[in-house]
C-alpha atoms as a PDB file:
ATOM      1  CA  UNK A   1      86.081  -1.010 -78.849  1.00  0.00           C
ATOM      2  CA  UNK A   2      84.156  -2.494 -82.000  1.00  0.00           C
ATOM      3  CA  UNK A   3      84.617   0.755 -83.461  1.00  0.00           C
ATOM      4  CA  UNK A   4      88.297   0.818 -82.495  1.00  0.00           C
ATOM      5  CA  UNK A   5      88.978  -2.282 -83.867  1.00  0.00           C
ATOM      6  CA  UNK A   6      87.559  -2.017 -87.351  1.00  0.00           C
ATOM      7  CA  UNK A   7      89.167   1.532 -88.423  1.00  0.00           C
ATOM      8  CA  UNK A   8      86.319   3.829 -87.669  1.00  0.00           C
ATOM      9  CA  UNK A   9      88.218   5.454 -84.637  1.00  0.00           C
ATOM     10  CA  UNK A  10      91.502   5.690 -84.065  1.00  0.00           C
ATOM     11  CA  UNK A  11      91.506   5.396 -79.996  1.00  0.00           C
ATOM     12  CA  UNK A  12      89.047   5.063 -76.909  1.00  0.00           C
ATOM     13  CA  UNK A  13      88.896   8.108 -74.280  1.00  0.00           C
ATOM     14  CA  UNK A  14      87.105   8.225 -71.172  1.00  0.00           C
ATOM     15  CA  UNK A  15      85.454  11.651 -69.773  1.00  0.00           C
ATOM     16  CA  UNK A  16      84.141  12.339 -66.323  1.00  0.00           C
ATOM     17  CA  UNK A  17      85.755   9.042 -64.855  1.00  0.00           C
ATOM     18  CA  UNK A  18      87.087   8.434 -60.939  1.00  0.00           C
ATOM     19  CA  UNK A  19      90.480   6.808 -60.092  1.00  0.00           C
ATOM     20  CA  UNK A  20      88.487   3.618 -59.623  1.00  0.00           C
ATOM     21  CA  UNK A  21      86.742   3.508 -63.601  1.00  0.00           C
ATOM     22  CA  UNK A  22      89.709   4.021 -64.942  1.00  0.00           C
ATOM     23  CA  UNK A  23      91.446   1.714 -63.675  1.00  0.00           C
ATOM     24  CA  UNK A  24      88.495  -0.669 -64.677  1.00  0.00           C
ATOM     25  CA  UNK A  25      88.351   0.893 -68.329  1.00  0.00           C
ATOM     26  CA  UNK A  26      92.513   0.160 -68.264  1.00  0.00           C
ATOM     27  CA  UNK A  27      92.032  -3.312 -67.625  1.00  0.00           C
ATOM     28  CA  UNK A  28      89.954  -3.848 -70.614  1.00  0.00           C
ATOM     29  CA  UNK A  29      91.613  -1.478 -73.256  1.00  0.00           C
ATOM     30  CA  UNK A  30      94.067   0.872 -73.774  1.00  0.00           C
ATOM     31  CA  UNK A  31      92.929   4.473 -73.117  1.00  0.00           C
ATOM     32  CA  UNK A  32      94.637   7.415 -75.127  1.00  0.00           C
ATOM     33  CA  UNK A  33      92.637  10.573 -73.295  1.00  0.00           C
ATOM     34  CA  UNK A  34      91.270  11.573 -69.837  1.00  0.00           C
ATOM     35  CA  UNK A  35      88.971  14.340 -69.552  1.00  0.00           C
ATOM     36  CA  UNK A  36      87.933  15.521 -66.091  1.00  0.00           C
ATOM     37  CA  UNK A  37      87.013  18.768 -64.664  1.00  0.00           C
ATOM     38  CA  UNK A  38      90.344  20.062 -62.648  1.00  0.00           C
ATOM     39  CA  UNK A  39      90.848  23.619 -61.638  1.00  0.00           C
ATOM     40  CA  UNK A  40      92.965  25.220 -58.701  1.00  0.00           C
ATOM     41  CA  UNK A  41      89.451  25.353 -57.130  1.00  0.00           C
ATOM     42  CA  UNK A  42      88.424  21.621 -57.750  1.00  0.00           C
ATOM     43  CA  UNK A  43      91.183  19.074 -57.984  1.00  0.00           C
ATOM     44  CA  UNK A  44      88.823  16.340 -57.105  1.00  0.00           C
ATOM     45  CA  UNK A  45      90.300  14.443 -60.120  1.00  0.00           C
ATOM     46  CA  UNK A  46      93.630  14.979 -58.516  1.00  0.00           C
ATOM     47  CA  UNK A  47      93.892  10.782 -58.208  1.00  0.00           C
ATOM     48  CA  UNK A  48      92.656  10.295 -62.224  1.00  0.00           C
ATOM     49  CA  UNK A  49      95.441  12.932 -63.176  1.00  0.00           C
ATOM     50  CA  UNK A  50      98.247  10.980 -61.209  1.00  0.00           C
ATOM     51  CA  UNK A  51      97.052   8.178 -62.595  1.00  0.00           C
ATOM     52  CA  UNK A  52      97.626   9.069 -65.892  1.00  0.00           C
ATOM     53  CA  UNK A  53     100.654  11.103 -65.159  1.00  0.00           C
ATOM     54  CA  UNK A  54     102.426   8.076 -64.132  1.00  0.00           C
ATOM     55  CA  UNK A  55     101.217   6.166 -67.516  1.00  0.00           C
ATOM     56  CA  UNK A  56     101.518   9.153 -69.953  1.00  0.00           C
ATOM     57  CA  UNK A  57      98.174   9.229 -70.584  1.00  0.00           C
ATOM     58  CA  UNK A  58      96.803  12.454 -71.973  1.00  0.00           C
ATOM     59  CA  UNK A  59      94.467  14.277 -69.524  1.00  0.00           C
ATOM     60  CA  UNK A  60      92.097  17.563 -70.797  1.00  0.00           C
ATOM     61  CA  UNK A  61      91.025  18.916 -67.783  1.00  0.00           C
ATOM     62  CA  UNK A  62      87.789  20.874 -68.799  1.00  0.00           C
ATOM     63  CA  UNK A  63      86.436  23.696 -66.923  1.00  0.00           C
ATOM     64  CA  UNK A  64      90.134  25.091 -66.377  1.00  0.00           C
ATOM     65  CA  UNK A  65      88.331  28.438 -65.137  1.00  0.00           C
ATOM     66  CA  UNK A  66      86.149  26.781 -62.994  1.00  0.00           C
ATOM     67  CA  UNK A  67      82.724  25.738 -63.470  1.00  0.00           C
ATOM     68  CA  UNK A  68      80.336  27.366 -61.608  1.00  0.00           C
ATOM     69  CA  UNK A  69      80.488  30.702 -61.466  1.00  0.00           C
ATOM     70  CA  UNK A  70      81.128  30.252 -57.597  1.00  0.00           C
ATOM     71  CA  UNK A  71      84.724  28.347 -58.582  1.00  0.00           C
ATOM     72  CA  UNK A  72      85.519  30.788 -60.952  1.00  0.00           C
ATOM     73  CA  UNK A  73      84.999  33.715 -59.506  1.00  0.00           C
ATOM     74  CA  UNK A  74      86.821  32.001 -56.684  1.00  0.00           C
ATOM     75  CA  UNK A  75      90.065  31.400 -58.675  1.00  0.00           C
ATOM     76  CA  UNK A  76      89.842  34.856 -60.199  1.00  0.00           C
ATOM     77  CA  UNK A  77      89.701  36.578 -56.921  1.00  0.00           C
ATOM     78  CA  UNK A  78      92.305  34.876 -54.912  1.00  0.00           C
ATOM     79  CA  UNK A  79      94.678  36.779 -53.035  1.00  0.00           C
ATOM     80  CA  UNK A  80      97.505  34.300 -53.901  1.00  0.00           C
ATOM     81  CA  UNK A  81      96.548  34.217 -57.563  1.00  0.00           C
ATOM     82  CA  UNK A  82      96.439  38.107 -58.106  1.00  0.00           C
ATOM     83  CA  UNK A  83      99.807  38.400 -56.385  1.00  0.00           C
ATOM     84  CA  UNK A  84     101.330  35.364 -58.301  1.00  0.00           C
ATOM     85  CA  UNK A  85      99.656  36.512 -61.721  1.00  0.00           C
ATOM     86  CA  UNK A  86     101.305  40.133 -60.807  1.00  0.00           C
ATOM     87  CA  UNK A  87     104.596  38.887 -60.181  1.00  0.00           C
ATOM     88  CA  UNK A  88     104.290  37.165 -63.834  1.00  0.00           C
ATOM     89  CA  UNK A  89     103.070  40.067 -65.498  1.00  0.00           C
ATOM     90  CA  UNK A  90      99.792  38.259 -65.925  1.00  0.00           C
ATOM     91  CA  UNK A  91      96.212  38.140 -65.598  1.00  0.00           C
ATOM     92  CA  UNK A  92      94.463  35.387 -63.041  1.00  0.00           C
ATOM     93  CA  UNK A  93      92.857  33.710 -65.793  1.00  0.00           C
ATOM     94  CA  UNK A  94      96.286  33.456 -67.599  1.00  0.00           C
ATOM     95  CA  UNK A  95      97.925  32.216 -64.178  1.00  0.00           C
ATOM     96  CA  UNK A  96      94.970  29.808 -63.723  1.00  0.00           C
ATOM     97  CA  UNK A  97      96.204  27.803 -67.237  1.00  0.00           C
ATOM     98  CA  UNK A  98      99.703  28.031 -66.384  1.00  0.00           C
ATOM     99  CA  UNK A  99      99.298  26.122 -63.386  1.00  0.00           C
ATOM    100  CA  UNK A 100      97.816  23.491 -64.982  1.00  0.00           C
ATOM    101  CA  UNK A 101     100.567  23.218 -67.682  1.00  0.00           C
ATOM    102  CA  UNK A 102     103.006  23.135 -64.890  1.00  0.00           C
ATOM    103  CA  UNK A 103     101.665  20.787 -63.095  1.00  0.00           C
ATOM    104  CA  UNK A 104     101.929  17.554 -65.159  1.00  0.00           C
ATOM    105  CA  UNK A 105     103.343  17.453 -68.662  1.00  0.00           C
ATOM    106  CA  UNK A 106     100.617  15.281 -69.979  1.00  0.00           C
ATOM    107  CA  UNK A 107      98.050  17.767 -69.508  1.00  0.00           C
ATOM    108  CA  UNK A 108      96.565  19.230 -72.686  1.00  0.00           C
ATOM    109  CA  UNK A 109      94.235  22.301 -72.308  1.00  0.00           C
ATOM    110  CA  UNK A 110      91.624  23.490 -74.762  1.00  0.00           C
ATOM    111  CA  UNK A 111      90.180  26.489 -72.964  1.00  0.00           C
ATOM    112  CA  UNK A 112      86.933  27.607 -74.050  1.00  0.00           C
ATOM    113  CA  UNK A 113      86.494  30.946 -75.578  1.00  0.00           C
ATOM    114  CA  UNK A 114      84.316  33.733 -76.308  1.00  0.00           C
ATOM    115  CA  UNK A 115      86.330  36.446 -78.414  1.00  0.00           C
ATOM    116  CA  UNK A 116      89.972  37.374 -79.761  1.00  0.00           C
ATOM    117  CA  UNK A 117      90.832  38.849 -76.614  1.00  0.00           C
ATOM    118  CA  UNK A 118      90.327  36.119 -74.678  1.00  0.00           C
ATOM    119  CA  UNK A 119      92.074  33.929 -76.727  1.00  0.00           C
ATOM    120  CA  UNK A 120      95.115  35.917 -76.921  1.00  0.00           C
ATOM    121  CA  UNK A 121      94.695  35.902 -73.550  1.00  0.00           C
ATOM    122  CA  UNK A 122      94.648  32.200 -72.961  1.00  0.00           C
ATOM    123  CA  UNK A 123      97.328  31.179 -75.331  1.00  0.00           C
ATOM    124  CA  UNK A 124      99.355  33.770 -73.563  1.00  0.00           C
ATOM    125  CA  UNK A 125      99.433  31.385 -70.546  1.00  0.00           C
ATOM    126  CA  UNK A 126     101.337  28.694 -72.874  1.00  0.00           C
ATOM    127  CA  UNK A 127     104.558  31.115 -72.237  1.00  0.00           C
ATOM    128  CA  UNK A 128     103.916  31.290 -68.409  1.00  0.00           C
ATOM    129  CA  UNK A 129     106.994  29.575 -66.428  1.00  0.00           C
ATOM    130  CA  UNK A 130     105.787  29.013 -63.198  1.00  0.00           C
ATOM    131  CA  UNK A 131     108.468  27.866 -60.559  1.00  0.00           C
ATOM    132  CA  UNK A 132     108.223  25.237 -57.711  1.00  0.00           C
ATOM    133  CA  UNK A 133     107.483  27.984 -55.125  1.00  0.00           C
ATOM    134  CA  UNK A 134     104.444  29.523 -57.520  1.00  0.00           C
ATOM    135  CA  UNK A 135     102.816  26.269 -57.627  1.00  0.00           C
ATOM    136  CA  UNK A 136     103.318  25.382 -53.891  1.00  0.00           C
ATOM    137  CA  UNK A 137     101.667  28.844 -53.594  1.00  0.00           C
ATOM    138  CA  UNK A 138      99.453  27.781 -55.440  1.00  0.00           C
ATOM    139  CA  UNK A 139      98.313  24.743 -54.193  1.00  0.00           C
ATOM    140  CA  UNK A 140      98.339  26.003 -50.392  1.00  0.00           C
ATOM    141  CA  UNK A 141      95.763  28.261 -51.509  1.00  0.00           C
ATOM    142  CA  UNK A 142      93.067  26.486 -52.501  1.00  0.00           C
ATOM    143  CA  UNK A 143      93.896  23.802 -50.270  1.00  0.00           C
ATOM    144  CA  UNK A 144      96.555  21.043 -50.741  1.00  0.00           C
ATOM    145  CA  UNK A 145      94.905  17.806 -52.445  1.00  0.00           C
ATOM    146  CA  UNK A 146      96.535  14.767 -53.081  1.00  0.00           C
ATOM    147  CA  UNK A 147      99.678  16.306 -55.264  1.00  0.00           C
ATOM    148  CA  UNK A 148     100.567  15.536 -58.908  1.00  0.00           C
ATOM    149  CA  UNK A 149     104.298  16.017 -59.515  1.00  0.00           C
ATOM    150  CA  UNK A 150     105.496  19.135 -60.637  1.00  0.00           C
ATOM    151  CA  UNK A 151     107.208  19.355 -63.612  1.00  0.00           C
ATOM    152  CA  UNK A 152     109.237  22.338 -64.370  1.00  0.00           C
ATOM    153  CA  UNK A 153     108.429  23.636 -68.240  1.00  0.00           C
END
């Protein structure tokens, strides 16, 4: 916050933080940014995201793919998410981002990437609409978790 306060940054973000530490870190300071791994496979951050949701916080969920392999092959080989991503006219990996823009509009995603293609690819998934149903779909999937509003883009 020493930083903060003299100039040389211009806000404090948290990464890898539970409901709990940010409510602690919230108490002290202001935070501008949440990062947390959060996936349709692991939504174990579902609580942090609400959290900042409801104070319009901005929350980079990294790992968007799914981190291990394990998660991310399990996303891209999801009967629901093939037949979703179809009915878009998209791939899994597209469908994958656009579920996490449509879940909250305070999340920001910076999806890692290794060539062209794949990043035409991902910023593809910025002109995804996904309705109520898709992420419901969605969300059944992979298991229902503690649920973020939905916010229709």
């Amino acid at each position: 916050m020493t930083a903060r306060d003299e100039g040389l940054i211009a806000g404090v973000g948290v990464s890898n933080v539970t409901h709990r530490q940010l409510l602690m870190a919230l108490e002290v300071t202001d935070i501008v940014c949440v990062q947390n791994a959060y996936n349709l496979a692991d939504r174990s951050s579902a609580p942090v995201l609400k959290e900042c949701t409801a104070r319009g916080i901005p929350f980079v969920p990294f790992c968007p793919l799914g981190w291990p392999k394990e998660q991310h092959h399990a996303i891209r080989t999801n009967p629901v998410v093939n037949r979703v991503a179809a009915d878009h006219g998209a791939t899994p990996a597209q469908l994958a981002l656009a579920w996490l823009l449509a879940i909250a509009d305070n999340v920001l995603l910076i999806p890692g990437t290794r060539t062209r293609g794949h990043l035409t690819e991902n910023l593809a998934a910025g002109a995804l609409s996904l309705g109520d149903d898709d992420v419901a779909s969605l969300n059944t999937a992979f298991g229902e978790l503690e649920s973020v509003q939905h916010q229709q883009n």
